[in-house]
PDB file of N, CA and C in Angstrom:
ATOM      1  N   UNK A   1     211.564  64.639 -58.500  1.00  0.00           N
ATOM      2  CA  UNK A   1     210.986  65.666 -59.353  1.00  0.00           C
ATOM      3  C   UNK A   1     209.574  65.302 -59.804  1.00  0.00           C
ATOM      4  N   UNK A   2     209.172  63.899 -60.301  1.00  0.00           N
ATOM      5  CA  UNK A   2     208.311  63.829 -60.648  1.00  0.00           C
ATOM      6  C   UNK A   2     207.019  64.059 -59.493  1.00  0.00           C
ATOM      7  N   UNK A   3     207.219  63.459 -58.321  1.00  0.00           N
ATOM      8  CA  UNK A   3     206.558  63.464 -56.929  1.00  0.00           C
ATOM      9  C   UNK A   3     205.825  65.111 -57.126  1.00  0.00           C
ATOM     10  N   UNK A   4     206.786  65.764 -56.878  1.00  0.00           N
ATOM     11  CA  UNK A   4     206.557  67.676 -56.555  1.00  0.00           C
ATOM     12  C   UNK A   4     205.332  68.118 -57.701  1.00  0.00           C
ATOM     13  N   UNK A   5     205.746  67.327 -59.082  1.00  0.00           N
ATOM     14  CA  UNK A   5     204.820  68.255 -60.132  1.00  0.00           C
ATOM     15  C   UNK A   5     203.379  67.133 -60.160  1.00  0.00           C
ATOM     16  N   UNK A   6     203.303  66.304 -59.201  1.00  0.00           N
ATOM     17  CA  UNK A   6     201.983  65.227 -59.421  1.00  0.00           C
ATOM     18  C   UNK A   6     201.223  65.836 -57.823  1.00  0.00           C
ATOM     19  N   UNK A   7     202.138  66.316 -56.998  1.00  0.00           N
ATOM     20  CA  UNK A   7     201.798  67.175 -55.690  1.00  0.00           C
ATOM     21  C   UNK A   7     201.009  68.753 -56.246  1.00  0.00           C
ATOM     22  N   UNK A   8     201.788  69.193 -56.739  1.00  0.00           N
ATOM     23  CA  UNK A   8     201.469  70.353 -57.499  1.00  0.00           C
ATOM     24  C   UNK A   8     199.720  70.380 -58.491  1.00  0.00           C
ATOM     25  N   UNK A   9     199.542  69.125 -59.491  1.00  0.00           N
ATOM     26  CA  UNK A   9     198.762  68.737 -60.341  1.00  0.00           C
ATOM     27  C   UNK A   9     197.900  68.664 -58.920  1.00  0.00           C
ATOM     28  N   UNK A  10     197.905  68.251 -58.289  1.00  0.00           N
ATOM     29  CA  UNK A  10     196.517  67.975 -57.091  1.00  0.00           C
ATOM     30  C   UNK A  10     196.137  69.049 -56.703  1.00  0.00           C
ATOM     31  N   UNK A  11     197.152  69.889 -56.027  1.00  0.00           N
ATOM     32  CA  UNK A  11     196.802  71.460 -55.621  1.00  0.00           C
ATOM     33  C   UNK A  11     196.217  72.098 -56.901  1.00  0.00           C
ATOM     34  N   UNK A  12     196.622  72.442 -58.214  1.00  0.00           N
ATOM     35  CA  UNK A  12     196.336  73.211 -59.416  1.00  0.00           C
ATOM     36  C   UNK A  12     194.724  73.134 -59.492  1.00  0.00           C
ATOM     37  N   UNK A  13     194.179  72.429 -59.216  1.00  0.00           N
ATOM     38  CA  UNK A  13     192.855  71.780 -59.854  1.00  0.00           C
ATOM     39  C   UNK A  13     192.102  72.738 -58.617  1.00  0.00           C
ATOM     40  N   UNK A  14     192.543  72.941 -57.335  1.00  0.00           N
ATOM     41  CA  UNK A  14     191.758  73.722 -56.661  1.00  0.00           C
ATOM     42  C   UNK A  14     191.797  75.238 -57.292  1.00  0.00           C
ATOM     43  N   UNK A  15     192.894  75.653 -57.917  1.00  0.00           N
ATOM     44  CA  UNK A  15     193.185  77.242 -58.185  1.00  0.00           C
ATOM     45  C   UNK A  15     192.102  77.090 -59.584  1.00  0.00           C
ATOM     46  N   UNK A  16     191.198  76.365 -59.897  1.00  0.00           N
ATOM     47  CA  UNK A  16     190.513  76.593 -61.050  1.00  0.00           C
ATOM     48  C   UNK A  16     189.354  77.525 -60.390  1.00  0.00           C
ATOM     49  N   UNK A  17     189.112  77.991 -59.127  1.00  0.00           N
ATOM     50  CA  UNK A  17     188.038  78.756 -58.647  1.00  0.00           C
ATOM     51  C   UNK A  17     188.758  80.025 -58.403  1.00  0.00           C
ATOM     52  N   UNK A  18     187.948  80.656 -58.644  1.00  0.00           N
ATOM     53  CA  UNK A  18     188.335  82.108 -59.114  1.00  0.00           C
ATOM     54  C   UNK A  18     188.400  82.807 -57.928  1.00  0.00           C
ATOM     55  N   UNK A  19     187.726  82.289 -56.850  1.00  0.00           N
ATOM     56  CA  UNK A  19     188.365  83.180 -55.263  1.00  0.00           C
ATOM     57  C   UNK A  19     188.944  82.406 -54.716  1.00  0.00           C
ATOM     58  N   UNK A  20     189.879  81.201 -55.095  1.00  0.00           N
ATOM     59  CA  UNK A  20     190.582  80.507 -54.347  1.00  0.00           C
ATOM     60  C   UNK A  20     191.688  81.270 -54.930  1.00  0.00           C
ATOM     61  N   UNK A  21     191.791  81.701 -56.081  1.00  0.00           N
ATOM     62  CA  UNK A  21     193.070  82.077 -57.001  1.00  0.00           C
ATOM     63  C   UNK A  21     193.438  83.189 -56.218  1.00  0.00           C
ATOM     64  N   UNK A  22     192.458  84.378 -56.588  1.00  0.00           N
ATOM     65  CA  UNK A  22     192.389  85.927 -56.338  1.00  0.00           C
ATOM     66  C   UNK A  22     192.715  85.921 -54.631  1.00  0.00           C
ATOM     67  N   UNK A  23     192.166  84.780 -53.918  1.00  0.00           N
ATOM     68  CA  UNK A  23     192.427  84.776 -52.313  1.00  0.00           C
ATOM     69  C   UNK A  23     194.024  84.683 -52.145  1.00  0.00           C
ATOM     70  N   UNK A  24     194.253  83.196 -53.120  1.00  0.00           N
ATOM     71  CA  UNK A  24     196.138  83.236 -53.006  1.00  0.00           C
ATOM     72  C   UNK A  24     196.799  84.245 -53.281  1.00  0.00           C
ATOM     73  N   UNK A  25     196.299  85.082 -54.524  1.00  0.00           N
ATOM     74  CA  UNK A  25     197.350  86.037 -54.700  1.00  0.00           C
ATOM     75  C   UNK A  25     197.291  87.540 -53.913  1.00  0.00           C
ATOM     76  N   UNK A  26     195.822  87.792 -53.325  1.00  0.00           N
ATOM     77  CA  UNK A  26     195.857  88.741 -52.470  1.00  0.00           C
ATOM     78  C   UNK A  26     196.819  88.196 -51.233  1.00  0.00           C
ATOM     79  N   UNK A  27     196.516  87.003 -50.497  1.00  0.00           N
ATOM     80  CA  UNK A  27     197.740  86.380 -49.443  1.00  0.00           C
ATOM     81  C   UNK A  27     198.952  86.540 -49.729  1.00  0.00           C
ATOM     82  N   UNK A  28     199.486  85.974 -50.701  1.00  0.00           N
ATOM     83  CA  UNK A  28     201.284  86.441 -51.074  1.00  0.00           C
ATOM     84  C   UNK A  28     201.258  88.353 -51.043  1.00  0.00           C
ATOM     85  N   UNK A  29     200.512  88.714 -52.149  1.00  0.00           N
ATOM     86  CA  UNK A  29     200.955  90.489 -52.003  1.00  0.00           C
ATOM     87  C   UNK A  29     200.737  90.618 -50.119  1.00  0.00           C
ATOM     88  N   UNK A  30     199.903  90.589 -49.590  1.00  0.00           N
ATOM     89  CA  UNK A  30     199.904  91.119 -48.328  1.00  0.00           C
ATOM     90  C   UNK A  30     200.768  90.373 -47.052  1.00  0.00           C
ATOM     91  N   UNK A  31     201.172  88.652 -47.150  1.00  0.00           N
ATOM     92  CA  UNK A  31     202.327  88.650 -46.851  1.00  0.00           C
ATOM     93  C   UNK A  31     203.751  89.202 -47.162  1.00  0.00           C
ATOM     94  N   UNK A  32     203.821  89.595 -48.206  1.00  0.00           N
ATOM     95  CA  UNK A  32     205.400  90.157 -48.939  1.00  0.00           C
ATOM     96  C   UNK A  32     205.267  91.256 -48.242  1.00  0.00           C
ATOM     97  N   UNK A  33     204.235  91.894 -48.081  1.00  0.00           N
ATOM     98  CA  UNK A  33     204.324  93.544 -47.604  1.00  0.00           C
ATOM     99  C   UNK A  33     204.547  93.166 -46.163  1.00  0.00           C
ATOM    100  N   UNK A  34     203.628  92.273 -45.497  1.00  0.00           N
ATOM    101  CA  UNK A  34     203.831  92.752 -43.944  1.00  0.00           C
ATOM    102  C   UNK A  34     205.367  92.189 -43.699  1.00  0.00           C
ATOM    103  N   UNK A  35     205.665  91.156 -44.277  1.00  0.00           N
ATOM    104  CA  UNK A  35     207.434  90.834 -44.045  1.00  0.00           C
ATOM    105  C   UNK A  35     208.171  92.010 -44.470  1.00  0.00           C
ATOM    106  N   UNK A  36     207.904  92.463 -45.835  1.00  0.00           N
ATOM    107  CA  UNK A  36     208.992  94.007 -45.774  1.00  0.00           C
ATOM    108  C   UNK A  36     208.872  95.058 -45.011  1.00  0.00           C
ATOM    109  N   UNK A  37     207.795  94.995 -44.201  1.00  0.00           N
ATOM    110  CA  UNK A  37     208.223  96.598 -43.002  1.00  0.00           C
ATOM    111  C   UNK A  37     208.286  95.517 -41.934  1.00  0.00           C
ATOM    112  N   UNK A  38     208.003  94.224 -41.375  1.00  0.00           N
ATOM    113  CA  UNK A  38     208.525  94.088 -40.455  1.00  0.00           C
ATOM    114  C   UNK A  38     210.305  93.471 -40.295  1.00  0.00           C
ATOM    115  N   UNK A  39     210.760  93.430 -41.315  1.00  0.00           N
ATOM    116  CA  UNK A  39     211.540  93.012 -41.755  1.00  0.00           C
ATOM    117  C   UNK A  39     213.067  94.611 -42.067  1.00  0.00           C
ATOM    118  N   UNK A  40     212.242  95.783 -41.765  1.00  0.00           N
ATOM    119  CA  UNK A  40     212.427  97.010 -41.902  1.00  0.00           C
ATOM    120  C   UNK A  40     213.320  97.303 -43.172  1.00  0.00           C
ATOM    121  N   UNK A  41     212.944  96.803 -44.146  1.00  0.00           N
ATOM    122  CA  UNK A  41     213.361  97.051 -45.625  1.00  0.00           C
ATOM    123  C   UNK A  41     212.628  97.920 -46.366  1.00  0.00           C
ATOM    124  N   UNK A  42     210.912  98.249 -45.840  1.00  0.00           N
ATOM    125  CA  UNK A  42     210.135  98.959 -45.852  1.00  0.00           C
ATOM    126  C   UNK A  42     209.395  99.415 -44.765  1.00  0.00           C
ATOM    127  N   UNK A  43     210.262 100.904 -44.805  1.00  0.00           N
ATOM    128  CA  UNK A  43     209.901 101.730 -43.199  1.00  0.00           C
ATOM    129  C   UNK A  43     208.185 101.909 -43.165  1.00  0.00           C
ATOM    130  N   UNK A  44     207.944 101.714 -42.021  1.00  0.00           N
ATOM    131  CA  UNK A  44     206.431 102.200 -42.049  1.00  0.00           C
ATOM    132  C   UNK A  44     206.361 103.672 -42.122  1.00  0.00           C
ATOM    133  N   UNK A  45     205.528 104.286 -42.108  1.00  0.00           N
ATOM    134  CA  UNK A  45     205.280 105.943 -42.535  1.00  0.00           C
ATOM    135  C   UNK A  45     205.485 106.509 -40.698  1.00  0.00           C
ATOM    136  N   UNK A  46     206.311 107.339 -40.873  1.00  0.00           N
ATOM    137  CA  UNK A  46     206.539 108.139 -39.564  1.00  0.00           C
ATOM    138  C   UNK A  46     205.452 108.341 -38.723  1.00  0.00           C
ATOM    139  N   UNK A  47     204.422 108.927 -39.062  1.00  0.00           N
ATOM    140  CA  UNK A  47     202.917 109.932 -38.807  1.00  0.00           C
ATOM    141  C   UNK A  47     202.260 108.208 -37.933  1.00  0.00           C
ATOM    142  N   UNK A  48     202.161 108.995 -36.828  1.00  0.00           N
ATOM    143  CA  UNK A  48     201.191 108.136 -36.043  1.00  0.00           C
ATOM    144  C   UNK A  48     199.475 107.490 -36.545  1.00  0.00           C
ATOM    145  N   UNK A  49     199.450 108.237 -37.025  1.00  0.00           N
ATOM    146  CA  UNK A  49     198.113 107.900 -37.579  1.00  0.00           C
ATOM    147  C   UNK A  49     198.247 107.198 -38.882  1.00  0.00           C
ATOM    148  N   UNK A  50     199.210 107.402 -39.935  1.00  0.00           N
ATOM    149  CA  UNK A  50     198.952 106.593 -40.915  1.00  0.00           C
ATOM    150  C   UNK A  50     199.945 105.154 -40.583  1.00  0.00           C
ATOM    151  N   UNK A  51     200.930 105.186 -39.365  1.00  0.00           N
ATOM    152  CA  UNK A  51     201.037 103.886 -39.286  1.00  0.00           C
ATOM    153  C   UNK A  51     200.015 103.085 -38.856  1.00  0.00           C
ATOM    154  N   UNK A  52     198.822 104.014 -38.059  1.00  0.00           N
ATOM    155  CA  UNK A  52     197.950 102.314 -37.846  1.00  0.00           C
ATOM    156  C   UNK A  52     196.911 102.205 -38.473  1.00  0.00           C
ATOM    157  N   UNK A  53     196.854 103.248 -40.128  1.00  0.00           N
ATOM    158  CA  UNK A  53     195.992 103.090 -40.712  1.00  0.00           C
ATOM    159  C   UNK A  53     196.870 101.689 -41.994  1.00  0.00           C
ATOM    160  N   UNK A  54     198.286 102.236 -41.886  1.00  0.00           N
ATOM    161  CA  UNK A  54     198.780 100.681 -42.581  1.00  0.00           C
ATOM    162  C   UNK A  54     199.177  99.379 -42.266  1.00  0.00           C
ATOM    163  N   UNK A  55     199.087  99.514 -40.991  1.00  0.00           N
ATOM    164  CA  UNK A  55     199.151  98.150 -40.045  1.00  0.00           C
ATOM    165  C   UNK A  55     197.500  97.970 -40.273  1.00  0.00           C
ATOM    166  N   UNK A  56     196.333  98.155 -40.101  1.00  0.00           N
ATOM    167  CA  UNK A  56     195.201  97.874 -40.077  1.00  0.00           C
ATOM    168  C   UNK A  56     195.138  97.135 -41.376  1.00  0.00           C
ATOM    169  N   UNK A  57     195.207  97.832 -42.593  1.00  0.00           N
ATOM    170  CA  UNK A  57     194.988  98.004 -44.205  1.00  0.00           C
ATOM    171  C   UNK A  57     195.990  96.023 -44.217  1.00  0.00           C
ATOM    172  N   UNK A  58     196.888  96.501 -43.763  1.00  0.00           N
ATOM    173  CA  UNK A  58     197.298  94.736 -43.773  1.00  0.00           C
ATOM    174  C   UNK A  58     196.999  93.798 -43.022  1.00  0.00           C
ATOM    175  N   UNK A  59     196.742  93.882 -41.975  1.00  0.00           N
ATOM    176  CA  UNK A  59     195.833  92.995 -41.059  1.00  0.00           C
ATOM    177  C   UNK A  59     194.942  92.881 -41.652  1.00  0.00           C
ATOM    178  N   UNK A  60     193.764  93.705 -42.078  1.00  0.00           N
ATOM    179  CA  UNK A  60     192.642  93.323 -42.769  1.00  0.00           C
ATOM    180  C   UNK A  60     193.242  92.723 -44.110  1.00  0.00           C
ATOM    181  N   UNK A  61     193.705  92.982 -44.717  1.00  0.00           N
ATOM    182  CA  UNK A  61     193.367  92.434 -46.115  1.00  0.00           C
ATOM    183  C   UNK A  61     194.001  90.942 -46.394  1.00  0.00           C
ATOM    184  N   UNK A  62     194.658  90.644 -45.074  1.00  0.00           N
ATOM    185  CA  UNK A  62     195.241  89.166 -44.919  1.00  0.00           C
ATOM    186  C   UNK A  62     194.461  88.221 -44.126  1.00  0.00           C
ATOM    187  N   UNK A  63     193.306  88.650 -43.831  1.00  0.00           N
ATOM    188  CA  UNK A  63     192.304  88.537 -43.386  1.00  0.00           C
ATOM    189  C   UNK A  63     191.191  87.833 -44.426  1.00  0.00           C
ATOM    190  N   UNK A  64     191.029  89.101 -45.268  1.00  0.00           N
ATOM    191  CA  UNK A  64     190.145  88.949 -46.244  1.00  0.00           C
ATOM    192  C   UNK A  64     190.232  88.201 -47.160  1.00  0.00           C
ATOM    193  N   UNK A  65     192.157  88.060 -47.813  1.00  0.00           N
ATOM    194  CA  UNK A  65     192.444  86.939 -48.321  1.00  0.00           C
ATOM    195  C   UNK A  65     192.506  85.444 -48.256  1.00  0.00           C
ATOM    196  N   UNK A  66     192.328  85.300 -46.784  1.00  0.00           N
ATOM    197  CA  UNK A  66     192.572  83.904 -46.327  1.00  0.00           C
ATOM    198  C   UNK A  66     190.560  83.357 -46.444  1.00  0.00           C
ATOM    199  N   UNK A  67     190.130  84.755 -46.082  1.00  0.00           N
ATOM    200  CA  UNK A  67     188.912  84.155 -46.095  1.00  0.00           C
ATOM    201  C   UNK A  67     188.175  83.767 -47.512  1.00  0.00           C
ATOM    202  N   UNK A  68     188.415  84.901 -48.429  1.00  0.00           N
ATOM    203  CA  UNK A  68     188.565  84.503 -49.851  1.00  0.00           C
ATOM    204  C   UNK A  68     189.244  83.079 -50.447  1.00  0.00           C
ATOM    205  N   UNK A  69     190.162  82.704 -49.658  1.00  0.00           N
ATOM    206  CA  UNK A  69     190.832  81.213 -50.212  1.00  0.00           C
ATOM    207  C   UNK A  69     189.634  79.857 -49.486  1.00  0.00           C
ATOM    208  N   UNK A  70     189.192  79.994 -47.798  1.00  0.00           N
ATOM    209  CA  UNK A  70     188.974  79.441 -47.831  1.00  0.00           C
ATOM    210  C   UNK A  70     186.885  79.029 -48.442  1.00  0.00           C
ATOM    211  N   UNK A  71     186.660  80.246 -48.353  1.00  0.00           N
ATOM    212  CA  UNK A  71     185.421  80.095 -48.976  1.00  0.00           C
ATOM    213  C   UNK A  71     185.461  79.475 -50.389  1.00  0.00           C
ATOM    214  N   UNK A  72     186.847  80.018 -51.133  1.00  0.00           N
ATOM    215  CA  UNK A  72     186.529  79.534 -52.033  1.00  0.00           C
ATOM    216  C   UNK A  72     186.653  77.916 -52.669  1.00  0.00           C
TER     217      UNK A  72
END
């Protein structure tokens, strides 16, 4: 136990930058989403066109998040 929260204390000190933070938490929301429709717990939208406007919308923004983490 003690190991995990002195592992943890090393990582924490990076989340003090404000697009490393906002990058992690855009990454989790846009992983949780692309696992729930591929995961089909959340159907994608019938309409041809707005499925690959929400397959895009998550590709990009898991994109944008990772790049947000690592710039930051």
């Amino acid at each position: 136990m003690p190991s995990e929260l002195t592992a943890f204390g090393e990582i924490a000190s990076h989340l003090a930058d404000p697009l490393v933070l906002i990058g992690l938490v855009l990454l989790l929301f846009f992983g949780v989403l692309r696992a729930l429709i591929s995961s089909g717990i959340l159907p994608p939208v019938d309409q041809i066109t707005s499925s690959v406007i929400l397959q895009s919308l998550l590709r990009y923004g898991f994109w944008i998040a990772v790049l947000l983490t690592v710039l930051g």
